[in-house]
N, C-alpha and C. Protein backbone atom coordinates (compact mmCIF):
# COMPACT_ATOMS: atom_id res chain seq x y z
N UNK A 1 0.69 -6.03 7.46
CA UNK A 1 -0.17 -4.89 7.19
C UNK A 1 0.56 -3.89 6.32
N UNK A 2 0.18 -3.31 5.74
CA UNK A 2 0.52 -2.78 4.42
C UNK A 2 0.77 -0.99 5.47
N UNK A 3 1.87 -0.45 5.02
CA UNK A 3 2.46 0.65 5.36
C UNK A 3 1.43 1.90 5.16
N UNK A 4 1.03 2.74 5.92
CA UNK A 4 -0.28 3.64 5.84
C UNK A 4 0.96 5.43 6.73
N UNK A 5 0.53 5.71 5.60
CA UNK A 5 0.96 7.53 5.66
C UNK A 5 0.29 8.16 6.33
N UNK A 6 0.42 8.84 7.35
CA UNK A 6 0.16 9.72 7.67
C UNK A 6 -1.12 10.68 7.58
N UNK A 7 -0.67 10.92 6.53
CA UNK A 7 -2.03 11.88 5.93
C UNK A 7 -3.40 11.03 4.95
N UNK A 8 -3.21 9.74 4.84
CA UNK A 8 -3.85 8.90 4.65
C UNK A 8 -4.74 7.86 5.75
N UNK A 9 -4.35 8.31 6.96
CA UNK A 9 -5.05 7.43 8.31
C UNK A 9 -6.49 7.55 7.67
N UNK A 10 -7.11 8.86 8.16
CA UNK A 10 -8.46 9.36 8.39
C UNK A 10 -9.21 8.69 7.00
N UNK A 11 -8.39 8.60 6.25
CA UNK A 11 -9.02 7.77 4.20
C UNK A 11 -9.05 6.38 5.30
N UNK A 12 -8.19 5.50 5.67
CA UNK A 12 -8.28 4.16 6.00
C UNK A 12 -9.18 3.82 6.90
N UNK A 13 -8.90 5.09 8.14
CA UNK A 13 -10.42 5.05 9.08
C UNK A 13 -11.24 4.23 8.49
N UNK A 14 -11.86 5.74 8.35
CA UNK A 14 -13.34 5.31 7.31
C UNK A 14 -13.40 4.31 6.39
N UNK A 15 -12.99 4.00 5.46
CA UNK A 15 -12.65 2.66 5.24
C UNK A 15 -12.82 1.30 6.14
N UNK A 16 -12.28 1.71 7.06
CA UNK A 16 -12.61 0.30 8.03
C UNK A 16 -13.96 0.15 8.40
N UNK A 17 -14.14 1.49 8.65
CA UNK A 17 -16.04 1.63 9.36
C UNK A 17 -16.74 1.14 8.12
N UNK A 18 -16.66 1.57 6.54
CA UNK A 18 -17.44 1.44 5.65
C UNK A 18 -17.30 -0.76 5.58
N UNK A 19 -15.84 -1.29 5.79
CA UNK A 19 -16.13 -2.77 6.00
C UNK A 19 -16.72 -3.54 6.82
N UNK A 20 -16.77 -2.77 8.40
CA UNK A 20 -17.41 -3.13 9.35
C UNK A 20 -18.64 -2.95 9.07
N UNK A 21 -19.29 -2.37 8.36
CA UNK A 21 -20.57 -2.19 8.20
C UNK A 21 -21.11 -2.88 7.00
N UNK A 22 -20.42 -3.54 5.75
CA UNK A 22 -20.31 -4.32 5.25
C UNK A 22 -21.00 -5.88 5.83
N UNK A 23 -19.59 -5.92 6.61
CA UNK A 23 -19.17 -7.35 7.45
C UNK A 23 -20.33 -7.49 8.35
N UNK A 24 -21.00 -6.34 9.20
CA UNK A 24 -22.22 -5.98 9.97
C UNK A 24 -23.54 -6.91 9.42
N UNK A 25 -23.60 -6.28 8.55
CA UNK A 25 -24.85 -6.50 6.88
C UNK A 25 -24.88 -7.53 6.65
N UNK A 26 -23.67 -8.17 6.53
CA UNK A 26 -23.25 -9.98 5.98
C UNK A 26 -24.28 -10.56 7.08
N UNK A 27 -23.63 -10.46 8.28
CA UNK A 27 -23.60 -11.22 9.51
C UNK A 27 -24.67 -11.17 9.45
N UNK A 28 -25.54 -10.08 9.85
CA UNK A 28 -26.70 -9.70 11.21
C UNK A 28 -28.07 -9.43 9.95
N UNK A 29 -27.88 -9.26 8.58
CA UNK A 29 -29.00 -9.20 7.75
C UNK A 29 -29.83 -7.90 7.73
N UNK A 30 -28.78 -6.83 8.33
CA UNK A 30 -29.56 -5.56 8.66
C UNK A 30 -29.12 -4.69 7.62
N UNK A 31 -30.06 -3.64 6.75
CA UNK A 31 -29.58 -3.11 5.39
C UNK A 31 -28.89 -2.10 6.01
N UNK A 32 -27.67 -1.60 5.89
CA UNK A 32 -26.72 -0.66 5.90
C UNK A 32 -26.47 0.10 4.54
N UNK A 33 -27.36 0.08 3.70
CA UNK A 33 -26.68 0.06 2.09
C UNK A 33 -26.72 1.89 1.98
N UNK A 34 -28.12 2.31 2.48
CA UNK A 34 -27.97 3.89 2.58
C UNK A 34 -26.54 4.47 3.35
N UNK A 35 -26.05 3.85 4.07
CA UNK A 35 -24.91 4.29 5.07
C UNK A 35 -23.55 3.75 4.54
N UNK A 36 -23.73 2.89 3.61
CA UNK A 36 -22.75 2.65 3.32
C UNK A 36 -22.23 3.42 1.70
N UNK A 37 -23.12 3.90 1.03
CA UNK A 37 -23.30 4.49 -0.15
C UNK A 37 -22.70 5.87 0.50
N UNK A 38 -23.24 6.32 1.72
CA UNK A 38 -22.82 7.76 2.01
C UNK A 38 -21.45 8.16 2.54
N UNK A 39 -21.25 7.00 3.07
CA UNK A 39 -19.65 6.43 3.71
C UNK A 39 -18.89 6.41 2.15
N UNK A 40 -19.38 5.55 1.48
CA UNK A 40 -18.24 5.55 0.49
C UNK A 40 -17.93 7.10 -0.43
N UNK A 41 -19.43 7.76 -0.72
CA UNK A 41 -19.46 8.93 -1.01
C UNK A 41 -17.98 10.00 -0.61
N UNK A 42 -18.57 9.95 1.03
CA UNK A 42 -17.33 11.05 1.73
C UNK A 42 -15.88 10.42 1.51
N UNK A 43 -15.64 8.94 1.47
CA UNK A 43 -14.12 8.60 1.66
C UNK A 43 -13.83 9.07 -0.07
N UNK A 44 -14.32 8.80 -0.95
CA UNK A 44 -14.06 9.20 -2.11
C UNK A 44 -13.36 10.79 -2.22
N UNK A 45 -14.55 11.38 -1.64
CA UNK A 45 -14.52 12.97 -1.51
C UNK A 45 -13.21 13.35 -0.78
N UNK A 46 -12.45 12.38 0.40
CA UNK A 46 -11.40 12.57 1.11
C UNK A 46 -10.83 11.85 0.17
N UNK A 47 -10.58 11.28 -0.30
CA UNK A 47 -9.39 10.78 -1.34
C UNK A 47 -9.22 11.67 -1.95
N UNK A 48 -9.71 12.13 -2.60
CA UNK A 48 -9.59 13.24 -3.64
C UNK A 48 -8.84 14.79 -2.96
N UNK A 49 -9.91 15.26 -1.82
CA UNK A 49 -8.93 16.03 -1.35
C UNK A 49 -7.34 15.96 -0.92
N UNK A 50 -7.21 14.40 -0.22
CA UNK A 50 -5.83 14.13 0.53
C UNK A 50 -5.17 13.77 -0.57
N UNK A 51 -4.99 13.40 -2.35
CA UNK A 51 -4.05 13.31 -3.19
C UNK A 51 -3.88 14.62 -3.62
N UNK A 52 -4.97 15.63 -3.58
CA UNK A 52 -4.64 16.79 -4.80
C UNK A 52 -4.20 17.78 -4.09
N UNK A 53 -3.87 17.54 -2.28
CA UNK A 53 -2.76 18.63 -1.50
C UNK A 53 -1.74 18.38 -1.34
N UNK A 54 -1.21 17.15 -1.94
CA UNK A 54 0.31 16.18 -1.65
C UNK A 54 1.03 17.42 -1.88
N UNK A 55 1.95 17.17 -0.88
CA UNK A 55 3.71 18.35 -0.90
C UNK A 55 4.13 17.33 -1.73
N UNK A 56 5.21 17.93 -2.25
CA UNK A 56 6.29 16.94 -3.25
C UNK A 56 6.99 16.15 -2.29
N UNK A 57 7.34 16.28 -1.20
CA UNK A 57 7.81 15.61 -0.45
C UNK A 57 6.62 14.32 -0.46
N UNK A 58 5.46 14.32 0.25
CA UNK A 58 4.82 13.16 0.28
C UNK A 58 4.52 12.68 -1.07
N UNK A 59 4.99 13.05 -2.03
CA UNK A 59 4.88 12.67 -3.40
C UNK A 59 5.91 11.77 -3.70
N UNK A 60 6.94 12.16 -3.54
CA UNK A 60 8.47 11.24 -3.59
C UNK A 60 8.14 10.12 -2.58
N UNK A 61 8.03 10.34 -1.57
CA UNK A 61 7.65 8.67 -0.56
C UNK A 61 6.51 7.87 -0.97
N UNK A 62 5.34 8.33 -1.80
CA UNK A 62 4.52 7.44 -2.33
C UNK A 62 5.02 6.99 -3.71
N UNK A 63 5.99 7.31 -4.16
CA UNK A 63 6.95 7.15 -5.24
C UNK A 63 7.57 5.83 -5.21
N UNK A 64 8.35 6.14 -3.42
CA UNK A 64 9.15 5.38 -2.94
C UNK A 64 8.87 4.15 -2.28
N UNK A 65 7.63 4.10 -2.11
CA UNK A 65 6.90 2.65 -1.32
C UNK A 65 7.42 2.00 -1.33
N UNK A 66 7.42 1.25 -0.58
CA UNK A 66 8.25 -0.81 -0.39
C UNK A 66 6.95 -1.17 -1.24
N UNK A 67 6.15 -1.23 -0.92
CA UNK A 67 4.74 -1.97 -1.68
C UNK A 67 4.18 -1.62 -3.11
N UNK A 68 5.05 -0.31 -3.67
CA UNK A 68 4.34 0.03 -5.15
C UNK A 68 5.10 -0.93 -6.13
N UNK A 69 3.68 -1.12 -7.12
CA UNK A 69 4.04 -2.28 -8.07
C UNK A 69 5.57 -1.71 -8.76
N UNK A 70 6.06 -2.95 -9.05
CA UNK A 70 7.57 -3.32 -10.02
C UNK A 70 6.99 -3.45 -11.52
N UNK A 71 7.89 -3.79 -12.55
CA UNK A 71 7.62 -3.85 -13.31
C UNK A 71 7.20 -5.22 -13.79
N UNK A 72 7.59 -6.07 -13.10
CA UNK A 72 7.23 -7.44 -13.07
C UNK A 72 5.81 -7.68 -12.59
N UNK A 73 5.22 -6.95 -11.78
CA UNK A 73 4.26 -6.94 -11.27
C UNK A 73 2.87 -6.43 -12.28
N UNK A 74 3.52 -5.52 -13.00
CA UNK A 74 2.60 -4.74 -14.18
C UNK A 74 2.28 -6.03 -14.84
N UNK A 75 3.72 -5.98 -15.43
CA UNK A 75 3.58 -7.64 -16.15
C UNK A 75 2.65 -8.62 -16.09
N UNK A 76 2.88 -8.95 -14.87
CA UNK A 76 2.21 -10.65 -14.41
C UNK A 76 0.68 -9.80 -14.64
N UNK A 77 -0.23 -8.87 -14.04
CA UNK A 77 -1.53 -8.63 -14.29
C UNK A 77 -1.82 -7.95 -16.04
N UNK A 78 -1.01 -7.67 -16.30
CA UNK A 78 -1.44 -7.12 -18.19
C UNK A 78 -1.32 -7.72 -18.72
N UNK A 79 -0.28 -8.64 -19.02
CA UNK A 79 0.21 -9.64 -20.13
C UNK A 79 -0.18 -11.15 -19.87
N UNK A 80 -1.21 -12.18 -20.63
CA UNK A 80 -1.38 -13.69 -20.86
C UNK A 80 -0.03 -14.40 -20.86
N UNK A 81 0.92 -13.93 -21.21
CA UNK A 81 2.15 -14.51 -21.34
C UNK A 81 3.28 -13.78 -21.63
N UNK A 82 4.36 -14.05 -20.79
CA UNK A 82 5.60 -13.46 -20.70
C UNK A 82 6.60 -14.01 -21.14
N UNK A 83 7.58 -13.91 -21.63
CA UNK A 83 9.19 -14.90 -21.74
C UNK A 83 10.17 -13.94 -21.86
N UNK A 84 10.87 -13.64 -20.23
CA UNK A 84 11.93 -12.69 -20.68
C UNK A 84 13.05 -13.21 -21.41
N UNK A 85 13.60 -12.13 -22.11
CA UNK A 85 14.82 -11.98 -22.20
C UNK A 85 16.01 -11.45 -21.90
N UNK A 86 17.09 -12.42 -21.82
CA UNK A 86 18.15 -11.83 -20.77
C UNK A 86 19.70 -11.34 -21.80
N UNK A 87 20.16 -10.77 -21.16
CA UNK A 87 21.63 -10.18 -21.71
C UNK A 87 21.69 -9.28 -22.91
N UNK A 88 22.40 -8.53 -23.23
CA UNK A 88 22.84 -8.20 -24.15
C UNK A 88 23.77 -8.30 -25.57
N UNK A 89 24.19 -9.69 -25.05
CA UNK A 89 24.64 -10.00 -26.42
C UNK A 89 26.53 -9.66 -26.04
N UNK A 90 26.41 -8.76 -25.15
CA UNK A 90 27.92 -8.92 -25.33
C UNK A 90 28.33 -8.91 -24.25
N UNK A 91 27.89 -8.22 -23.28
CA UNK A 91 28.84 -8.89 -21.96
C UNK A 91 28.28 -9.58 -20.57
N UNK A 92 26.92 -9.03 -20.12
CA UNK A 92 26.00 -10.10 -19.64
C UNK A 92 24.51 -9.64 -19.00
N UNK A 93 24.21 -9.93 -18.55
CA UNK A 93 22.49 -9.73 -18.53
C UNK A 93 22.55 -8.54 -17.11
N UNK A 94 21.27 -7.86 -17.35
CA UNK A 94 21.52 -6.40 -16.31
C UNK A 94 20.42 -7.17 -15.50
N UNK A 95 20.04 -7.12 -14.52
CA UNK A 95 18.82 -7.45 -13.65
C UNK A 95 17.57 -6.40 -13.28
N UNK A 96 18.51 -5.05 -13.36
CA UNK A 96 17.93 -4.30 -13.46
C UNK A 96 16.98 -3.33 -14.16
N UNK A 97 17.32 -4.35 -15.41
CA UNK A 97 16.04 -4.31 -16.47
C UNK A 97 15.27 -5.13 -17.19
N UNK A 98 14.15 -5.25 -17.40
CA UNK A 98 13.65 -6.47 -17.68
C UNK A 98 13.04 -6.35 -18.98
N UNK A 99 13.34 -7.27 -19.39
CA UNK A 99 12.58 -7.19 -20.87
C UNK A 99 11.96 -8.25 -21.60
N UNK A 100 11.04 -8.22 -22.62
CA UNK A 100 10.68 -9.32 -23.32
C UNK A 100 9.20 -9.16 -23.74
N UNK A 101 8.88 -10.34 -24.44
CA UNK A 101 7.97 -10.14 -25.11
C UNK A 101 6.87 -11.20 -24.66
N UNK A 102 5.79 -10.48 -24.19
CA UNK A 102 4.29 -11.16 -23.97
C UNK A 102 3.13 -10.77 -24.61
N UNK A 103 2.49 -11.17 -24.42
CA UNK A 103 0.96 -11.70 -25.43
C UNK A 103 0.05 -10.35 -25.21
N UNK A 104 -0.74 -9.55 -25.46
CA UNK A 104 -1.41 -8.39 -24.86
C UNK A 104 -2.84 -8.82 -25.93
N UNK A 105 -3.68 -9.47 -25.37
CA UNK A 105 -4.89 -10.13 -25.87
C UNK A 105 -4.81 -10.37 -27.43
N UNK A 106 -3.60 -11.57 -27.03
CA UNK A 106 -3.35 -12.04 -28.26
C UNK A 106 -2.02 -11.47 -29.80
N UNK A 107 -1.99 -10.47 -29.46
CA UNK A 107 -1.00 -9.71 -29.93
C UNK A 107 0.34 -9.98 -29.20
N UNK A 108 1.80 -10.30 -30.02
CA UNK A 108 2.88 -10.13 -29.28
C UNK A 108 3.19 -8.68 -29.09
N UNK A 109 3.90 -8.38 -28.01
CA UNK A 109 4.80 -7.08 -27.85
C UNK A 109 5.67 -6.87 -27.11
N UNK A 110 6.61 -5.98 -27.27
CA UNK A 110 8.23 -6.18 -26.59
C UNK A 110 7.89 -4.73 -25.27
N UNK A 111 8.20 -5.87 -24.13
CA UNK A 111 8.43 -5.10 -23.11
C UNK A 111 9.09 -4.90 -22.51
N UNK A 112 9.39 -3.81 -22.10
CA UNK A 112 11.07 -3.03 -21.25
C UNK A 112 10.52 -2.35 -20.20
N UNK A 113 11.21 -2.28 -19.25
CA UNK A 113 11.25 -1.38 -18.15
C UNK A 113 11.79 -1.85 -17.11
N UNK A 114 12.62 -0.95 -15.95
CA UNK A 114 13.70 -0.78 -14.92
C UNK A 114 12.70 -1.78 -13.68
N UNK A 115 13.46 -2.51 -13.48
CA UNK A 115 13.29 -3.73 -11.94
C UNK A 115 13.62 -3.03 -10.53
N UNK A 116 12.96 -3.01 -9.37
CA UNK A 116 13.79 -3.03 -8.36
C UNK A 116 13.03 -3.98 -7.60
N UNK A 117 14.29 -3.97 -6.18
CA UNK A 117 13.88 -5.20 -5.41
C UNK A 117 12.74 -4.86 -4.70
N UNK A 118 12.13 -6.22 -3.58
CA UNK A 118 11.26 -5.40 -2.65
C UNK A 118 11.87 -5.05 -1.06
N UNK A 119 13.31 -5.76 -0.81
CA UNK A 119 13.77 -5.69 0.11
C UNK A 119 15.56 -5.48 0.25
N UNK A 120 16.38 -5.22 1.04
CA UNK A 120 17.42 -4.85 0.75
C UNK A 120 18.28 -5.77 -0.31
N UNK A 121 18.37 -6.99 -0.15
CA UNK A 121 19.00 -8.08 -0.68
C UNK A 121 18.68 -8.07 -2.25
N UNK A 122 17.02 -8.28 -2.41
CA UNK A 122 17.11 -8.04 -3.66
C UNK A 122 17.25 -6.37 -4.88
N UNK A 123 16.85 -5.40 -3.76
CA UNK A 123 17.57 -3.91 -4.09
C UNK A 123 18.89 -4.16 -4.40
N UNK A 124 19.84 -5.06 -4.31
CA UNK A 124 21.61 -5.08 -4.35
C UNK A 124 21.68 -5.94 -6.01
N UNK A 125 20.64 -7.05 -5.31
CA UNK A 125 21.11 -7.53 -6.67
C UNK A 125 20.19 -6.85 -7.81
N UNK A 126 19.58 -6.20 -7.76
CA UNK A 126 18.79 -5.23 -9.23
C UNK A 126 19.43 -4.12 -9.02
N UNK A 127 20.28 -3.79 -8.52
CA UNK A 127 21.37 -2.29 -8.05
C UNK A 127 20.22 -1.17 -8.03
N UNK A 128 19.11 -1.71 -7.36
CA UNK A 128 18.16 -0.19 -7.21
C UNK A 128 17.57 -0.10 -7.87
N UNK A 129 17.44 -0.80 -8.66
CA UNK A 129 16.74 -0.50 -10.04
C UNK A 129 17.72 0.21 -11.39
N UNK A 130 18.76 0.50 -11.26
CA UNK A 130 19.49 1.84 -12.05
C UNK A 130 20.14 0.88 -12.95
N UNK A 131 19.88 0.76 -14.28
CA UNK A 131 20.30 0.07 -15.49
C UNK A 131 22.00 0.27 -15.17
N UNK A 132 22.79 -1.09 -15.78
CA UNK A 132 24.15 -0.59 -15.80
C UNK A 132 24.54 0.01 -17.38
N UNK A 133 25.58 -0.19 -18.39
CA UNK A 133 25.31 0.10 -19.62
C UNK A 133 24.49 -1.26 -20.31
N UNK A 134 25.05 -2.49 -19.88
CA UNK A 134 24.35 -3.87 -20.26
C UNK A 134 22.98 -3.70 -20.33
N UNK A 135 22.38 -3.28 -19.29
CA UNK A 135 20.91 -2.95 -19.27
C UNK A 135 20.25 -2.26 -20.35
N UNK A 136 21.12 -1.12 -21.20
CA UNK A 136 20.07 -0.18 -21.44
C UNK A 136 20.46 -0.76 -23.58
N UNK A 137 21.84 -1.41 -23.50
CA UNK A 137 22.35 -2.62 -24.24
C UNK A 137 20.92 -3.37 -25.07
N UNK A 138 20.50 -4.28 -23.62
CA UNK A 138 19.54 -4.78 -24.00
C UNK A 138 18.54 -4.10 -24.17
N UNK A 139 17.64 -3.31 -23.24
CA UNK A 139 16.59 -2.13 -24.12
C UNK A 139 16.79 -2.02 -25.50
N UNK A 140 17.86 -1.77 -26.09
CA UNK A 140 18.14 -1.39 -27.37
C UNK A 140 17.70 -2.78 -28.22
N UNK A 141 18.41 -3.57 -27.65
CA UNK A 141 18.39 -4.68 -28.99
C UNK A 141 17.23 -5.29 -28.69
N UNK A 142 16.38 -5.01 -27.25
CA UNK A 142 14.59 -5.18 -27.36
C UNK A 142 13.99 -4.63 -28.55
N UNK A 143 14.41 -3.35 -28.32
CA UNK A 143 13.40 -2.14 -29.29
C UNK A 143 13.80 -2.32 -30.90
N UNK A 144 15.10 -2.95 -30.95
CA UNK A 144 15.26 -3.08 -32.43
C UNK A 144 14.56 -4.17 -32.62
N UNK A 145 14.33 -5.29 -32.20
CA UNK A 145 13.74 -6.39 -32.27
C UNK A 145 12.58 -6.19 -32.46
N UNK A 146 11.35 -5.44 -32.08
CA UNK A 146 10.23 -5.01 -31.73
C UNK A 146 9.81 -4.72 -33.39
């Protein structure tokens, strides 16, 4: 189950009620569609309120998620095709940055941006995400390439 904040319960609540009533509808053939239009209405209306009071503090932990997309992740859903490239050319490949060039509906283009893991092991080996100089090495000779 996917990690749920605090100040985000009462958004998921409702949410659940608006699927149960969904799932209700499927099953049992009974129209819920007025109730569910009004359900989705208010959770909208609470989304909106519960992002635009964030403290900076709950701003940095939704920052910080175990579950927010990587850059690999951007990747795999934007780009038809990927082929990274690794190292810099002179002393050896950073992990912590990823780069290369994939297809963007048909067009090539050179993509860069900082990796981290999703769990401790692979956080060590992408050092957090934090480019070493090799890393930012290769950025460069991406962008000259580009």
């Amino acid at each position: 189950m996917a990690q749920v904040f605090e100040w985000e319960k009462p958004l998921v609540e409702l949410e659940k009620k608006i699927d149960e009533l969904r799932h209700f509808t499927d099953q049992e053939g009974i129209d819920f569609s007025e109730e569910i239009k009004t359900l989705e209405a208010k959770a909208e209306q609470l989304r909106q309120e519960i992002f635009a009071s964030l403290t900076p503090w709950q701003k940095v932990m939704i920052a910080r998620h175990p579950q927010r997309p990587t850059t690999l992740d951007y990747i795999e859903m934007i780009f038809d095709e990927f082929m990274e490239i690794h190292g810099d050319r002179t002393i050896r490949d950073d992990p912590a940055m990823v780069g290369g060039i994939g297809l963007l509906d048909g067009l090539p283009v050179t993509v860069i941006g900082p990796q981290k893991g999703r769990n401790t092991k692979e956080n060590i080996a992408r050092n957090f995400g934090l480019p070493h100089p090799e890393g930012y090495r290769k950025a460069l000779r991406l962008m000259k390439q580009a």
